[in-house]
C-alpha atoms as a PDB file:
ATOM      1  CA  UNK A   1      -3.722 -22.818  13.306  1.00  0.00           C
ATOM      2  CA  UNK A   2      -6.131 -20.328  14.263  1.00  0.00           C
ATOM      3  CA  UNK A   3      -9.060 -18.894  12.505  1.00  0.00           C
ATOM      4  CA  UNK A   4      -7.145 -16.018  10.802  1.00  0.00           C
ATOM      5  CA  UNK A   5      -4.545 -17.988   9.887  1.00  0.00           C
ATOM      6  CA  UNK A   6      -6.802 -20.746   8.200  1.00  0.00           C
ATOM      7  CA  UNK A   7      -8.678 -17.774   6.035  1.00  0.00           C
ATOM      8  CA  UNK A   8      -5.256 -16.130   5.610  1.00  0.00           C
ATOM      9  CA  UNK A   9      -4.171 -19.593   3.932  1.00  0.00           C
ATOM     10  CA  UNK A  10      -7.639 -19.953   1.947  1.00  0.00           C
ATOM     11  CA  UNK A  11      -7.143 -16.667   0.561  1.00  0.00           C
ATOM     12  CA  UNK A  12      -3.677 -17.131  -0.740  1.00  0.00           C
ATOM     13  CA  UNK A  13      -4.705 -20.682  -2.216  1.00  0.00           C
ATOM     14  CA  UNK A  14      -7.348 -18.897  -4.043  1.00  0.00           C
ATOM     15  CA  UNK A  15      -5.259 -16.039  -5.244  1.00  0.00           C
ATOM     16  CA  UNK A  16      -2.685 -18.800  -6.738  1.00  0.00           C
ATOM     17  CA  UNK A  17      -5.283 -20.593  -8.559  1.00  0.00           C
ATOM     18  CA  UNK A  18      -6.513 -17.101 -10.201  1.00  0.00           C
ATOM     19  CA  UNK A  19      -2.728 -16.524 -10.981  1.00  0.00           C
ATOM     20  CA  UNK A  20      -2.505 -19.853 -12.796  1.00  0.00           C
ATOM     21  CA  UNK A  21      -5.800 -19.126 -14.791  1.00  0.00           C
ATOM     22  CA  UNK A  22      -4.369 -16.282 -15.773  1.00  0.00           C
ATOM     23  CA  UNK A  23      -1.171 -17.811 -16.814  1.00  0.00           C
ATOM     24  CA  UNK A  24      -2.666 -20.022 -18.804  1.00  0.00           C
ATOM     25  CA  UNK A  25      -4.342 -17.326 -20.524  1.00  0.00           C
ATOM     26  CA  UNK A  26      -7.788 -18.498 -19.629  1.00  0.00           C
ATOM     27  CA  UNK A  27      -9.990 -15.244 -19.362  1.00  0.00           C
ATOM     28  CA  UNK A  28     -12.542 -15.171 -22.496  1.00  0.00           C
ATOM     29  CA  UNK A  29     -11.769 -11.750 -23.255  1.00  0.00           C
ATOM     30  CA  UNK A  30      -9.844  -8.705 -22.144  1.00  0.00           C
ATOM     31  CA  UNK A  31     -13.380  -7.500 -19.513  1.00  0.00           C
ATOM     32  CA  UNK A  32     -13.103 -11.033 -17.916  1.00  0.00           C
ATOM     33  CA  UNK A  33      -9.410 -10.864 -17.565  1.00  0.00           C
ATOM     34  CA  UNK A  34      -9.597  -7.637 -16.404  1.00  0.00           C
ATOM     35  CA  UNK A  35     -12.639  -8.977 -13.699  1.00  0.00           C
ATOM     36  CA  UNK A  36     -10.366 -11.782 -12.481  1.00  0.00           C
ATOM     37  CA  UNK A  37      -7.306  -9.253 -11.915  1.00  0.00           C
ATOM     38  CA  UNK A  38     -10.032  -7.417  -9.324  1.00  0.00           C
ATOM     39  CA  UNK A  39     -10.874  -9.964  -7.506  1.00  0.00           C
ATOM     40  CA  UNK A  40      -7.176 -10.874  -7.511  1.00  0.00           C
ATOM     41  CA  UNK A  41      -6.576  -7.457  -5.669  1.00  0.00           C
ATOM     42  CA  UNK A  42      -9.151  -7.604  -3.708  1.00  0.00           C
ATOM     43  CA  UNK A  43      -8.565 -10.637  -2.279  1.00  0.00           C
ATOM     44  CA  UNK A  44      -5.101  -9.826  -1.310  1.00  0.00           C
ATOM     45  CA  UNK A  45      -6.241  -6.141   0.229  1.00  0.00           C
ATOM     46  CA  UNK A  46      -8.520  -8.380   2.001  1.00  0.00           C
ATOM     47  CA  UNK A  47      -5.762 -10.900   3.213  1.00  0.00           C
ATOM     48  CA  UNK A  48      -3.723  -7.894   4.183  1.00  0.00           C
ATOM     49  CA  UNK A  49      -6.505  -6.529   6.425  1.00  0.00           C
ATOM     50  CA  UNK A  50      -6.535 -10.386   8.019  1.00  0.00           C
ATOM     51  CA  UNK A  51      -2.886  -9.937   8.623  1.00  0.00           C
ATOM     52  CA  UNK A  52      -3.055  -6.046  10.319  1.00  0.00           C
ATOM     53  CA  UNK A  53      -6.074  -7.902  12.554  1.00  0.00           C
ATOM     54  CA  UNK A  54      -3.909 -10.867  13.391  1.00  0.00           C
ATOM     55  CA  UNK A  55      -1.143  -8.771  14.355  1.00  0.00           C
ATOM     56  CA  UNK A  56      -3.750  -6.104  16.549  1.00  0.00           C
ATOM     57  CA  UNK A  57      -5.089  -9.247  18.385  1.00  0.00           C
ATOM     58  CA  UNK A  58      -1.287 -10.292  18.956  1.00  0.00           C
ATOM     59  CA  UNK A  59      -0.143  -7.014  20.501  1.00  0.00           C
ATOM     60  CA  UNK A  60      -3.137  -6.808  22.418  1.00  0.00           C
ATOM     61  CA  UNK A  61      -2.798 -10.451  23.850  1.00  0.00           C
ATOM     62  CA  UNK A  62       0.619  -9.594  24.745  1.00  0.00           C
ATOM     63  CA  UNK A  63      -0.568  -6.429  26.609  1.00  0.00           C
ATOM     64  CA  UNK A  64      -3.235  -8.063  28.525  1.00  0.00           C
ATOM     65  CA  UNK A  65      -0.937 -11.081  29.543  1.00  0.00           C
ATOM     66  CA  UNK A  66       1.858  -8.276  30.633  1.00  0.00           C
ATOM     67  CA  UNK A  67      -0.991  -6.641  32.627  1.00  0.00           C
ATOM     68  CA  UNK A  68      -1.391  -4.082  30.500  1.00  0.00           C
ATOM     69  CA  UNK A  69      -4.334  -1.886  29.113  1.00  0.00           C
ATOM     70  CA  UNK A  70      -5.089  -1.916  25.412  1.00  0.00           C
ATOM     71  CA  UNK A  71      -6.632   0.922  23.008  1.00  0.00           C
ATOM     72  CA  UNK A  72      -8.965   0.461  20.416  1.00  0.00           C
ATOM     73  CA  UNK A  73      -8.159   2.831  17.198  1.00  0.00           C
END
């Protein structure tokens, strides 16, 4: 497992255990329930960035090993 992976899989543990809180119904109040819904989207922007990386660092391994050049965006 590489590095990405291993945050990828952090980040998707975490978001579960926020979905169970919320299941349960364990937010105080409507401001904390709505504060644990944004870090719930924020954490899964931020695992969707990991995978757009991942998959950047794939195509460009593949280039290099093909002989290829690669362009940064």
């Amino acid at each position: 497992m590489d590095v990405l992976q291993y945050i990828s899989t952090k980040i998707r543990e975490e978001v579960q255990a926020l979905d169970n809180d919320i299941a349960a119904g364990k937010a105080k109040d409507f401001a904390e329930y709505k504060a644990v819904c944004g870090v719930r989207l924020g954490l899964i922007k931020a695992n969707g960035i990991i995978a757009e990386t991942a998959d950047m660092i794939k195509k460009d391994e593949m280039q290099d090993a093909e002989g290829g050049t690669s362009v940064e965006t």
